[in-house]
N, C-alpha and C. Protein backbone atom coordinates (compact mmCIF):
# COMPACT_ATOMS: atom_id res chain seq x y z
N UNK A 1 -170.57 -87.40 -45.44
CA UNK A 1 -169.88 -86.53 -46.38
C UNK A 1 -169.21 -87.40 -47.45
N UNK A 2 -169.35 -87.10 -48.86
CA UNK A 2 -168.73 -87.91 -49.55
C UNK A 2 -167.41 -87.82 -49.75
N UNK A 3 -166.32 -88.84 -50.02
CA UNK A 3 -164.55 -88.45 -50.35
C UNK A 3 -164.40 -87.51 -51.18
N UNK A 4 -165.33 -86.69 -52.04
CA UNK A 4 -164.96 -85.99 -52.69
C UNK A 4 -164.91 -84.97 -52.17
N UNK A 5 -166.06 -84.56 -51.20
CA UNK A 5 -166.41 -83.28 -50.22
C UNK A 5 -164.88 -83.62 -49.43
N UNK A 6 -165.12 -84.70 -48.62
CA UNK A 6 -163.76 -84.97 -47.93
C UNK A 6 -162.34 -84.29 -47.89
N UNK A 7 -162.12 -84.37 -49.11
CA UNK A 7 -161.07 -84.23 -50.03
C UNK A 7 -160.76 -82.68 -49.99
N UNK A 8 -161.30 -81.91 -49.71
CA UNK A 8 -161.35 -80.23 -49.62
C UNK A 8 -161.27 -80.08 -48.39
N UNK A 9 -162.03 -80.43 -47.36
CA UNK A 9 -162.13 -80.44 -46.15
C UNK A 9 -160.75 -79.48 -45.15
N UNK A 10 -159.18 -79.90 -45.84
CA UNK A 10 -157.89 -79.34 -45.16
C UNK A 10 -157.84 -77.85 -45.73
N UNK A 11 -158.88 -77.52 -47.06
CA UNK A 11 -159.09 -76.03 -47.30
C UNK A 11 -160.22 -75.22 -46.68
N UNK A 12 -161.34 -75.68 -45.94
CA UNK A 12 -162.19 -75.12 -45.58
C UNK A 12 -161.69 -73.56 -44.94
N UNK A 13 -162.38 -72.81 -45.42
CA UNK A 13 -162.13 -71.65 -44.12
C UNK A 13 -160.63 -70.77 -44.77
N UNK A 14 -160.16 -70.96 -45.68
CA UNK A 14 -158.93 -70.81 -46.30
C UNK A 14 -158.75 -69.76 -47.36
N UNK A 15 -157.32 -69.96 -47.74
CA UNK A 15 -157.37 -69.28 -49.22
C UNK A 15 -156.34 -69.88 -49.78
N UNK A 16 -156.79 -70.57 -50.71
CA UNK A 16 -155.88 -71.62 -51.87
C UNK A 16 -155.87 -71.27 -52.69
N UNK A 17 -154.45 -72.10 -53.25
CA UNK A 17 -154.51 -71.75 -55.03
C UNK A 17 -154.90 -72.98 -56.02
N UNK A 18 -156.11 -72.56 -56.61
CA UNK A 18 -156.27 -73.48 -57.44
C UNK A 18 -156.31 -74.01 -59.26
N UNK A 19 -156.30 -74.79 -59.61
CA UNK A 19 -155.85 -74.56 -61.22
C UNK A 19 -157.14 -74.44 -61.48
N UNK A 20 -157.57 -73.22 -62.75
CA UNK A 20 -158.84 -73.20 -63.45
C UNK A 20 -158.02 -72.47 -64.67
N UNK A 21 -157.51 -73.69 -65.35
CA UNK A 21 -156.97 -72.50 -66.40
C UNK A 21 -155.62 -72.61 -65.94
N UNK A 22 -155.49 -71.76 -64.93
CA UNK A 22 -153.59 -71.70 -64.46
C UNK A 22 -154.43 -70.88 -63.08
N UNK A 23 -153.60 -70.69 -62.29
CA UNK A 23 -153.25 -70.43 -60.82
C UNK A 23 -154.72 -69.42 -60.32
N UNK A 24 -155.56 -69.74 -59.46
CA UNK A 24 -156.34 -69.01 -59.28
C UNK A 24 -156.67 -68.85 -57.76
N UNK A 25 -157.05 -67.91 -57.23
CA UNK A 25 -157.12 -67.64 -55.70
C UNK A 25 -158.90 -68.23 -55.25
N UNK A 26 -159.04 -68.47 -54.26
CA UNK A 26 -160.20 -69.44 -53.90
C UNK A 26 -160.08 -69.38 -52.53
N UNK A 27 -161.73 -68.95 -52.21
CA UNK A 27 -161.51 -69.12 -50.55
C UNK A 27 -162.80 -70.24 -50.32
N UNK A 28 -162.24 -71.23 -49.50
CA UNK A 28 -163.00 -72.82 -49.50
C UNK A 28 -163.75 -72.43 -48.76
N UNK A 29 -164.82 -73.19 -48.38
CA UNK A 29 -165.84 -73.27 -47.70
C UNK A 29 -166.71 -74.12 -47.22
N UNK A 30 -167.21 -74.61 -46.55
CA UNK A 30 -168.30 -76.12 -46.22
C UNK A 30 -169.59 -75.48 -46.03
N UNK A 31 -169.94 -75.71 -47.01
CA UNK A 31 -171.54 -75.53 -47.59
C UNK A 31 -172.25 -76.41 -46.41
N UNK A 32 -172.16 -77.32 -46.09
CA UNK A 32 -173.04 -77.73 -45.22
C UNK A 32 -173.29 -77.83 -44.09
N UNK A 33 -171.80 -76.82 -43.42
CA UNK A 33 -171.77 -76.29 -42.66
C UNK A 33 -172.29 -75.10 -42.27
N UNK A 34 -172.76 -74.56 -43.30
CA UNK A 34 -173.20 -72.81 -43.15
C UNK A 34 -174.77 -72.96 -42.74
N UNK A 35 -175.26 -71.67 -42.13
CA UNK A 35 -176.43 -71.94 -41.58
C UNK A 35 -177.85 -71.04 -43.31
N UNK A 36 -178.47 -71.48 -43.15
CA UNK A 36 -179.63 -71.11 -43.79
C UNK A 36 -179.39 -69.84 -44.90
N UNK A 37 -179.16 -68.96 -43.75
CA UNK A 37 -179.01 -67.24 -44.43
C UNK A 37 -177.95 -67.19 -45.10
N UNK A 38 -176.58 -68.02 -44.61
CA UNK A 38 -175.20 -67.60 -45.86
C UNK A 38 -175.54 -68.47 -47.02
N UNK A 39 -176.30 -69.46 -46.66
CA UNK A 39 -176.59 -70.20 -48.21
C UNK A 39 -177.27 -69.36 -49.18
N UNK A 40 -178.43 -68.95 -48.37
CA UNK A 40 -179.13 -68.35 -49.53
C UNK A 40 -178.64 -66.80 -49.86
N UNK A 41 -177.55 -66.32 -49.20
CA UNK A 41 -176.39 -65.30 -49.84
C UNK A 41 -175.74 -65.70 -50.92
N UNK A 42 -175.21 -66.90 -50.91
CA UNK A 42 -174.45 -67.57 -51.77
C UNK A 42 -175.37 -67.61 -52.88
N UNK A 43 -176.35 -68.19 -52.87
CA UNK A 43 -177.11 -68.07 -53.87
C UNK A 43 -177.50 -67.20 -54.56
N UNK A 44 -178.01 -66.30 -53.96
CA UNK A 44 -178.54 -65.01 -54.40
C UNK A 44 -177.35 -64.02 -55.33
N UNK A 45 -176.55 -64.06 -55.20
CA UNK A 45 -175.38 -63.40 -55.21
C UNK A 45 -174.42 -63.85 -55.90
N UNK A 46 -174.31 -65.09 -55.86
CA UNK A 46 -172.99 -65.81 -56.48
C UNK A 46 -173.33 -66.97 -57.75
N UNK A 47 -174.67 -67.30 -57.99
CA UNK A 47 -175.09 -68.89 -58.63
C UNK A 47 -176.40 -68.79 -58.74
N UNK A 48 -177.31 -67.37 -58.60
CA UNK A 48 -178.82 -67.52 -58.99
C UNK A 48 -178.79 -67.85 -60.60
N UNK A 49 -178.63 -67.72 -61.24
CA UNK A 49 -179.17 -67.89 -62.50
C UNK A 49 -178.80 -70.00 -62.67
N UNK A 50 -177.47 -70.01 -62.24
CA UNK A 50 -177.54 -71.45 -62.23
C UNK A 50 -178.61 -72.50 -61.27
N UNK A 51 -178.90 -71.50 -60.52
CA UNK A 51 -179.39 -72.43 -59.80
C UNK A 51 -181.04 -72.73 -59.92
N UNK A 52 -181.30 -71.43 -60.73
CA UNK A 52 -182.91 -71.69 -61.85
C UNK A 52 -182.73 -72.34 -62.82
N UNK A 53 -181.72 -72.45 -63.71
CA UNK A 53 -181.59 -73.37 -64.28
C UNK A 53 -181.45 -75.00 -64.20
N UNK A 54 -180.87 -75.10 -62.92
CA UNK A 54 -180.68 -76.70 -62.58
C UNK A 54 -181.60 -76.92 -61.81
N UNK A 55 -182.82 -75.76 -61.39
CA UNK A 55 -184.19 -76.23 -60.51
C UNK A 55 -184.71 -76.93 -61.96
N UNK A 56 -184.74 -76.14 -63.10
CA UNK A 56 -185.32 -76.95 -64.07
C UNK A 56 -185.47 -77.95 -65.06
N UNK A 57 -183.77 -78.29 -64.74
CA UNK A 57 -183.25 -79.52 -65.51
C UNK A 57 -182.86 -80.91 -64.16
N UNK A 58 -182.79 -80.23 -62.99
CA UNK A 58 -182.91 -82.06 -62.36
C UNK A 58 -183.60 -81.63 -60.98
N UNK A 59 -184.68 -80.43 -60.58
CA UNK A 59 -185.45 -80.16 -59.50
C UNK A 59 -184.81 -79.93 -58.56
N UNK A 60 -185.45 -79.13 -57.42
CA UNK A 60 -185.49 -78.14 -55.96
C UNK A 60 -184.04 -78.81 -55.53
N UNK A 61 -184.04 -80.47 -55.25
CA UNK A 61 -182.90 -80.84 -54.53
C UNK A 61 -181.74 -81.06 -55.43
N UNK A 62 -181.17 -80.19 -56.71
CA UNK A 62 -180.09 -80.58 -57.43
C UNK A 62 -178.90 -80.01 -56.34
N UNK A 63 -178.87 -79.50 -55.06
CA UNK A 63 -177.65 -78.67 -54.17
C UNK A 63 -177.39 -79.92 -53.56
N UNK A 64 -178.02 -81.40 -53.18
CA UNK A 64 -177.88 -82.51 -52.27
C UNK A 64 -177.04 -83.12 -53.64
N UNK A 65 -176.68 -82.86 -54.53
CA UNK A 65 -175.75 -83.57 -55.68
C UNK A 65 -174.32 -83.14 -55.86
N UNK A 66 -174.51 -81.60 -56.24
CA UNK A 66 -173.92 -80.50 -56.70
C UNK A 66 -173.67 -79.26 -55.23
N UNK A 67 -172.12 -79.72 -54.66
CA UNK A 67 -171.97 -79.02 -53.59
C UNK A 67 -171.07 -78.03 -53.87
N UNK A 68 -171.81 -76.35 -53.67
CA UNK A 68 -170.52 -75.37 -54.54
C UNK A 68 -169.31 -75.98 -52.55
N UNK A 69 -168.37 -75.03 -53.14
CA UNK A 69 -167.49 -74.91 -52.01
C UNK A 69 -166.44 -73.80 -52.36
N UNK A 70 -166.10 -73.31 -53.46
CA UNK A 70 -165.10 -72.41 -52.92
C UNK A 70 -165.58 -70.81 -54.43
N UNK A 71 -165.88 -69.59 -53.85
CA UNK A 71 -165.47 -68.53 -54.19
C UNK A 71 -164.11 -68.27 -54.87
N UNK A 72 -164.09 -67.80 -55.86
CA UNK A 72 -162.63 -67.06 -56.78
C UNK A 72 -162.54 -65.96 -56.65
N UNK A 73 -161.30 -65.48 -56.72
CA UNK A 73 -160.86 -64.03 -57.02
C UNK A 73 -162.07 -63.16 -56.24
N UNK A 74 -162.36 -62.10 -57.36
CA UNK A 74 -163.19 -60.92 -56.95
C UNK A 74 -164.45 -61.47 -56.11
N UNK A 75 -164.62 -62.74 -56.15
CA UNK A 75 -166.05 -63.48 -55.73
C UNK A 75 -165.92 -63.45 -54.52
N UNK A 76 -164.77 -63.55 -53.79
CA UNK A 76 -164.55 -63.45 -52.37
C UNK A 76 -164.91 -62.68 -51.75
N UNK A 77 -165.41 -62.68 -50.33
CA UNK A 77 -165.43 -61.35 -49.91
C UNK A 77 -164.74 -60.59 -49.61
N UNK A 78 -165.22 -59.18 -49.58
CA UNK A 78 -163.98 -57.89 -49.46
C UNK A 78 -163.21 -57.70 -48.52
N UNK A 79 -163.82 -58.50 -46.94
CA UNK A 79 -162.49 -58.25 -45.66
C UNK A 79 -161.88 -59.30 -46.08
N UNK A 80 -161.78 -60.60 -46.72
CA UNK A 80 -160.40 -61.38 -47.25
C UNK A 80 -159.97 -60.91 -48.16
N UNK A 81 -160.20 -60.08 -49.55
CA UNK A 81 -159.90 -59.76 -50.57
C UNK A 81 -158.90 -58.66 -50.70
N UNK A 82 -158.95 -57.67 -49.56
CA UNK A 82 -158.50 -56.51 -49.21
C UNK A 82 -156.89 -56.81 -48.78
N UNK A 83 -156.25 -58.12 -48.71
CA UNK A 83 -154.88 -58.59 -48.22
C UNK A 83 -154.53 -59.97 -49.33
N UNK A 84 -155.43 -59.64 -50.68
CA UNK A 84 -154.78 -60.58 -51.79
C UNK A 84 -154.56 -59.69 -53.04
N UNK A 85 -153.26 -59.70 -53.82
CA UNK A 85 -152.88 -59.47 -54.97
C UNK A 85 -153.19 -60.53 -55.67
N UNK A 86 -153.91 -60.57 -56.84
CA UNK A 86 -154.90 -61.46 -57.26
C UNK A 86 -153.59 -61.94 -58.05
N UNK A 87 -153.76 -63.07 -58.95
CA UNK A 87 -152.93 -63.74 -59.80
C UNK A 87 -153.20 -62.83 -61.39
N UNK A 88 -154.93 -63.35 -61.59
CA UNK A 88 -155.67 -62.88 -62.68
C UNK A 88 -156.77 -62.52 -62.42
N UNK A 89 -157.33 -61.43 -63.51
CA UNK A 89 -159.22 -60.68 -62.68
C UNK A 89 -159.51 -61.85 -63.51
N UNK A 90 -160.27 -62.74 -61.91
CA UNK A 90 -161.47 -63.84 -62.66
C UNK A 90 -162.47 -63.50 -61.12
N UNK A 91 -163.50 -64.15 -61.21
CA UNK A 91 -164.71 -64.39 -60.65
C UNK A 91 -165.66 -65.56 -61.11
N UNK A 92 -166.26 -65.95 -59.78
CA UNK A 92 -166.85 -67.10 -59.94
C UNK A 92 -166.71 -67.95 -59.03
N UNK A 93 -167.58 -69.79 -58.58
CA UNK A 93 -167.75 -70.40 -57.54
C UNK A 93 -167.60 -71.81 -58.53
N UNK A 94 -167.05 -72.46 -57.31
CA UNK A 94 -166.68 -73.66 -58.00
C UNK A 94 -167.92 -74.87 -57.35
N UNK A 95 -168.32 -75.58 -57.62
CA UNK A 95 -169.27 -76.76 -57.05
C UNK A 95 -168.02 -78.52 -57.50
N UNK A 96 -168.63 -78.93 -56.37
CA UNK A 96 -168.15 -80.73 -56.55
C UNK A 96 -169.13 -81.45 -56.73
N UNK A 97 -169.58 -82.26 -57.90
CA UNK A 97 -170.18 -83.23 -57.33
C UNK A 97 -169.96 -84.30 -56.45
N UNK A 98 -170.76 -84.50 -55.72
CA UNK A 98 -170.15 -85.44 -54.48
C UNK A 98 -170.42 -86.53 -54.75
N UNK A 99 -171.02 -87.39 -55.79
CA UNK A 99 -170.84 -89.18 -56.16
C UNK A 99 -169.31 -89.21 -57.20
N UNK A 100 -169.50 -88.01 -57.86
CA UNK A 100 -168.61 -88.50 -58.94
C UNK A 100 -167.44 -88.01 -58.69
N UNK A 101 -167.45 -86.68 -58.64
CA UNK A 101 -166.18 -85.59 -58.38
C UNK A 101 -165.52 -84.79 -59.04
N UNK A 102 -166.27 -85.00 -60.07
CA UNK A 102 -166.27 -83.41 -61.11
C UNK A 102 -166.40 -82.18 -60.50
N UNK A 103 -165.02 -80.88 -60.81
CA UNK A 103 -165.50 -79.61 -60.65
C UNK A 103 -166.01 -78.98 -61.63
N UNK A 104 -167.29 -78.21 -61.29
CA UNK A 104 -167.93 -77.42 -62.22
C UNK A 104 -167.53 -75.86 -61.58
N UNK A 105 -167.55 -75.06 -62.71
CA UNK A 105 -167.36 -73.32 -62.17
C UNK A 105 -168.88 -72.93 -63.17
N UNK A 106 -169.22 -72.15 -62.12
CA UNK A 106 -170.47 -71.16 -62.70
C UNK A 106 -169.76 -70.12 -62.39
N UNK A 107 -169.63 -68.79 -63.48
CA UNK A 107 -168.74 -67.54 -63.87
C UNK A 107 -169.20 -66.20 -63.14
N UNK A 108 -170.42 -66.49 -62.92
CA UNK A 108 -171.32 -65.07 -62.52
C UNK A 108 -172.74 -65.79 -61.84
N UNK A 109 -173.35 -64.63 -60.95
CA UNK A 109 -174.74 -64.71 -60.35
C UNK A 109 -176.13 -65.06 -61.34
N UNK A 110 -175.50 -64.22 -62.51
CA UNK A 110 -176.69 -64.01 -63.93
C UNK A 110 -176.06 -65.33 -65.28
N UNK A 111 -175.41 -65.97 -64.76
CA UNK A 111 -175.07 -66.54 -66.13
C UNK A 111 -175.42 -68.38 -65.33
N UNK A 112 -176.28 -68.76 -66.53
CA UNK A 112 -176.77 -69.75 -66.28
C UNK A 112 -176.09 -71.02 -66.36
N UNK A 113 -175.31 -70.87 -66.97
CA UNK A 113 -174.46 -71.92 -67.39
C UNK A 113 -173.31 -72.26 -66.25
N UNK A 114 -173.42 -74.17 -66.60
CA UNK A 114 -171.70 -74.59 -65.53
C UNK A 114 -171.10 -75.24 -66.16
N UNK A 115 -169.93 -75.02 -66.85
CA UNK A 115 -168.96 -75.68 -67.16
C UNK A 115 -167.96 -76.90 -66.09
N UNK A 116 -167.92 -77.84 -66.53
CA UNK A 116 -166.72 -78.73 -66.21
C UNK A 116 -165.84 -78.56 -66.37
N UNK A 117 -164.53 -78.47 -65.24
CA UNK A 117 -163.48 -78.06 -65.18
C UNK A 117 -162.40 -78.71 -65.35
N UNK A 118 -162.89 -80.08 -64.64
CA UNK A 118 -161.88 -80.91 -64.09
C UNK A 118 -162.54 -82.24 -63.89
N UNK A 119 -162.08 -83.10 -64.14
CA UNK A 119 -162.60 -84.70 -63.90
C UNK A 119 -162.68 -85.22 -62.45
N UNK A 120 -161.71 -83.89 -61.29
CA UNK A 120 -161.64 -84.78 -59.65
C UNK A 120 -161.21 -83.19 -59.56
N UNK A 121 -161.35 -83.30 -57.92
CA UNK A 121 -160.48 -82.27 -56.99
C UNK A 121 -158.97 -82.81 -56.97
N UNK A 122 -158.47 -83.90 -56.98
CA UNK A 122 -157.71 -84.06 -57.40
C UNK A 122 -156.45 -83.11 -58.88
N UNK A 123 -157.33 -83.37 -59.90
CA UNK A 123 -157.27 -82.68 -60.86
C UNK A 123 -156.96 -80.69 -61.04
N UNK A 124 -157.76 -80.68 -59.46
CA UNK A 124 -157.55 -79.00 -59.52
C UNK A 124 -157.02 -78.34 -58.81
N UNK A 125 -155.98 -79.62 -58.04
CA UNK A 125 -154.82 -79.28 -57.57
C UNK A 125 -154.83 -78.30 -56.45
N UNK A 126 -155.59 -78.46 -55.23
CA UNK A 126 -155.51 -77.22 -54.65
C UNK A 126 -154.40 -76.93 -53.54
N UNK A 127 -153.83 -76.41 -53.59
CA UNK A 127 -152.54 -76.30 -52.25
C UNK A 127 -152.75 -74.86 -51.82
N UNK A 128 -152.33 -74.97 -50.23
CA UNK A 128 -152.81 -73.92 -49.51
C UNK A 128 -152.15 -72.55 -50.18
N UNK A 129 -152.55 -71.39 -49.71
CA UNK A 129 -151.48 -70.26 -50.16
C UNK A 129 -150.54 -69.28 -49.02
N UNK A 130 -150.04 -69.16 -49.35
CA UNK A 130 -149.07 -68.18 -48.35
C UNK A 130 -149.95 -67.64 -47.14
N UNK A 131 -151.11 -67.41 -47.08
CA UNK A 131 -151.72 -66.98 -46.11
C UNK A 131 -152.36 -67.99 -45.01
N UNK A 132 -152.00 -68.03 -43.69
CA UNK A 132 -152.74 -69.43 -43.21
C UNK A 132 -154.03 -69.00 -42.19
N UNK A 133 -154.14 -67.94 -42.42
CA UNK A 133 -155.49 -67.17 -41.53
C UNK A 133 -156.59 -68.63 -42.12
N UNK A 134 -157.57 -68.31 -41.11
CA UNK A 134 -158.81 -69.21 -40.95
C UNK A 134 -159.51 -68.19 -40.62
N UNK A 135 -160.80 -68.10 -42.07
CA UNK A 135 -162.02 -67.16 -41.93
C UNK A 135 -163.02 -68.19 -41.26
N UNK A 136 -163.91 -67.56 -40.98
CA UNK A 136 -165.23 -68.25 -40.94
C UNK A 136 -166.16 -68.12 -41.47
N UNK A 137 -166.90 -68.70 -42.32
CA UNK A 137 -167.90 -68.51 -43.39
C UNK A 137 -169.24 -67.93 -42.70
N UNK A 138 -169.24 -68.76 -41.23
CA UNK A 138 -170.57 -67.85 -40.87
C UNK A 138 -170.67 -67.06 -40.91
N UNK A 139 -169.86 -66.26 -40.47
CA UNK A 139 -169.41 -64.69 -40.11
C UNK A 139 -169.49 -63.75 -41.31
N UNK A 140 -169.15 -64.17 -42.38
CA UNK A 140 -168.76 -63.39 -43.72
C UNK A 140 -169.70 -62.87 -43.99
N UNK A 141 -169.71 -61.70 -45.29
CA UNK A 141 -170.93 -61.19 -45.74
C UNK A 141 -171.16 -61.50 -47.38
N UNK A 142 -171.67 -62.29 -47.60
CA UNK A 142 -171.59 -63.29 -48.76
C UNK A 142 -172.39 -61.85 -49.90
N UNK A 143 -173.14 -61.53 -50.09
CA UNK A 143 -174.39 -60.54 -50.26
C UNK A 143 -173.60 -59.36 -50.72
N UNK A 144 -172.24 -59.14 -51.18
CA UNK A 144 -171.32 -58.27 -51.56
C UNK A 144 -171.65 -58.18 -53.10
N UNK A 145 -171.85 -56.99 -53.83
CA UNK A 145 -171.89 -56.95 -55.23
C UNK A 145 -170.61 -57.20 -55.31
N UNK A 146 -170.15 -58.13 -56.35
CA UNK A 146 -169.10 -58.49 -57.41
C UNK A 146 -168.44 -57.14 -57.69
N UNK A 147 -167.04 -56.90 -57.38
CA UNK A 147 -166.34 -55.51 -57.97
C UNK A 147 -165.76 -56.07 -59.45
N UNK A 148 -167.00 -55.81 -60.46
CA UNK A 148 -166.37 -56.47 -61.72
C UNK A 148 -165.24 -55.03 -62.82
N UNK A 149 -165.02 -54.51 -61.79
CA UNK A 149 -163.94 -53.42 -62.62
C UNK A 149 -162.53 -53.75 -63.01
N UNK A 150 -162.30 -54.62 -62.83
CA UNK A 150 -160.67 -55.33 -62.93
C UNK A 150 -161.46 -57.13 -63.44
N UNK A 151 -162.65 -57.58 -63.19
CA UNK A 151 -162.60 -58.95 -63.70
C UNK A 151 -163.24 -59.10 -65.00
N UNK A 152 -164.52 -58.15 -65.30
CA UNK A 152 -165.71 -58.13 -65.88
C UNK A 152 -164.49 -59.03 -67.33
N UNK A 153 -165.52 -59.58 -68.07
CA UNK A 153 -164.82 -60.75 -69.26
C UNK A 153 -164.31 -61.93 -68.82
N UNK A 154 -163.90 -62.10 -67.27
CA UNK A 154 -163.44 -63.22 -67.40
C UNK A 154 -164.82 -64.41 -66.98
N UNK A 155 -165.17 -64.59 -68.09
CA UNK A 155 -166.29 -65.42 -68.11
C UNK A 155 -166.57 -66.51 -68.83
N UNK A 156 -167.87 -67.57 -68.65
CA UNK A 156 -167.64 -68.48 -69.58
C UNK A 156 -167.67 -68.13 -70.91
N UNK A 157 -167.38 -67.18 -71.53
CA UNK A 157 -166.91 -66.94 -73.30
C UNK A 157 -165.30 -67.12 -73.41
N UNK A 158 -164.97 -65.82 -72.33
CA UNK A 158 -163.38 -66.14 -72.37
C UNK A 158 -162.91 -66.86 -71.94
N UNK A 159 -163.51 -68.02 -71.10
CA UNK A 159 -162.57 -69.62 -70.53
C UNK A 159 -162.54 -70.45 -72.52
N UNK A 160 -163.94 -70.29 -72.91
CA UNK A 160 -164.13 -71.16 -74.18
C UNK A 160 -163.00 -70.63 -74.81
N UNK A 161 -162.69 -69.10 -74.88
CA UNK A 161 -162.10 -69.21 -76.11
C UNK A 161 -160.10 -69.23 -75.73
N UNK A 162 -159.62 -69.24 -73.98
CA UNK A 162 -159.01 -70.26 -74.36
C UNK A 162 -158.56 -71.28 -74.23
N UNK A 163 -159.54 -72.08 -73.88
CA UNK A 163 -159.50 -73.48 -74.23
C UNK A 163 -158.78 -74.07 -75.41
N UNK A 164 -159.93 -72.88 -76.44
CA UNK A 164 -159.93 -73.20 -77.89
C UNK A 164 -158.48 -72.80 -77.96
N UNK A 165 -158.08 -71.97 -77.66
CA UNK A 165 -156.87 -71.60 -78.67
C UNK A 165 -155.71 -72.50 -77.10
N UNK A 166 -156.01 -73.35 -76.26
CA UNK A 166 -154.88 -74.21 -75.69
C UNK A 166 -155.25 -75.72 -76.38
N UNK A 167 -156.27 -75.25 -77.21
CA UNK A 167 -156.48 -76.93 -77.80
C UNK A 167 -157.43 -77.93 -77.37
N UNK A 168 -157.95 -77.18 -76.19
CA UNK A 168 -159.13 -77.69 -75.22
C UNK A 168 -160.56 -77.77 -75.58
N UNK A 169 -161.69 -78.07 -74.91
CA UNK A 169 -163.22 -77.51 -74.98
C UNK A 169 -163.75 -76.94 -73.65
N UNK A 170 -164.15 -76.50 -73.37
CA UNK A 170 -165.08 -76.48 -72.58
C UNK A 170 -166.27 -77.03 -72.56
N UNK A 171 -166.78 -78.01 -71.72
CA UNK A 171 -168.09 -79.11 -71.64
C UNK A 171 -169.40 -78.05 -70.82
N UNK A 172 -170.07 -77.58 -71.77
CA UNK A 172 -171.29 -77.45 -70.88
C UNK A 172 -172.13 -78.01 -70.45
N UNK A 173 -172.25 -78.38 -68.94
CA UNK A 173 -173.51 -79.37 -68.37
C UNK A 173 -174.56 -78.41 -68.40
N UNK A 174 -175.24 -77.63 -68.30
CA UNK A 174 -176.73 -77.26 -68.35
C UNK A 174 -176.45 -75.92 -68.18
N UNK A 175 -177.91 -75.18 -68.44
CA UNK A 175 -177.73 -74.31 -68.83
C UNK A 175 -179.02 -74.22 -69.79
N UNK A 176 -179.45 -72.53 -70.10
CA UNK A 176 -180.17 -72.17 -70.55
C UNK A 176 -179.76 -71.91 -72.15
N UNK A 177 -178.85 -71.07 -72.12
CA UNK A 177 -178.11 -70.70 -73.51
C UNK A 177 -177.30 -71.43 -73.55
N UNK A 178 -176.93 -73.00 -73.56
CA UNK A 178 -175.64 -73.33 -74.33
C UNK A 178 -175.32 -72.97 -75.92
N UNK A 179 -173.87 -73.16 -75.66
CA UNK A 179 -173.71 -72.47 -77.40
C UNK A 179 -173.82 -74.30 -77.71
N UNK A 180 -173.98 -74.18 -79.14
CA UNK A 180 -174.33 -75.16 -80.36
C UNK A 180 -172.88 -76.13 -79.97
């Protein structure tokens, strides 16, 4: 496991708060712990469009690089979601790379694009939250449509724009439609 994976490891199974922007709810997870079928839930559901996209910009094994690990907000599933007052409606999955340690967030299932978040896990600050229950990812039902009625917008347009107006960018690594 690399120190970066490492480094999350005391959130697995959890629900943290993490910075994307300002304060965001996140339930961790060990991807390489999960068996076959919750992966390809995760996928299907949470990161298909990214994950056709990065089959076609670095091939089949870009997931042995790029390890998601934690669900946001509405992205969570509904028996943890059902005992959180959200901070802000966002949605979306965060990935680490595990040589370097960049977080990337992909926003939606259909949106191809991953932004860089953060230079380290370090950087995204995660500390546990008031709740100390331990889910289990096997168990979960990943395969949940997105309740985008309270999040729908919070996406990569509205992270760009405010970035822009905190003075920031947003870095797109790949992707089908990057903007110019």
């Amino acid at each position: 496991m690399s120190e970066h994976v490492e480094a999350l490891r005391p959130f697995f199974g959890k629900i943290a708060i993490v910075q994307v922007l300002a304060d965001a709810e996140a339930f961790c997870f060990d991807w390489d712990a999960l068996p076959g079928k919750k992966r390809q839930e995760l996928l299907e559901h949470h990161f298909a469009a990214v994950d056709q996209a990065m089959r076609k910009m670095k091939g089949a094994g870009w997931l042995e690089k790029f390890q998601p690990f934690a669900l946001l907000g509405h992205s969570i599933p509904s028996s943890i979601t059902k005992r959180i007052e959200f901070s802000a409606p966002h949605e979306g999955l965060l990935f680490v790379h595990k040589e370097h340690g960049p977080i990337l967030y992909c926003a939606a299932k259909d949106d191809p694009r991953l932004a860089m978040m953060h230079e380290s896990v370090e950087a995204l600050r995660p500390v546990e939250s008031c709740w100390d229950d331990l889910f289990d990812a096997k168990k979960l039902d990943f395969s949940e449509e997105v309740d985008r009625s309270e999040c729908e917008g919070f996406t990569l347009g509205e992270i760009e724009t405010m970035m822009e107006v905190a003075g920031g960018n947003t870095m797109f690594v790949c992707g089908a439609e990057e903007p110019e």
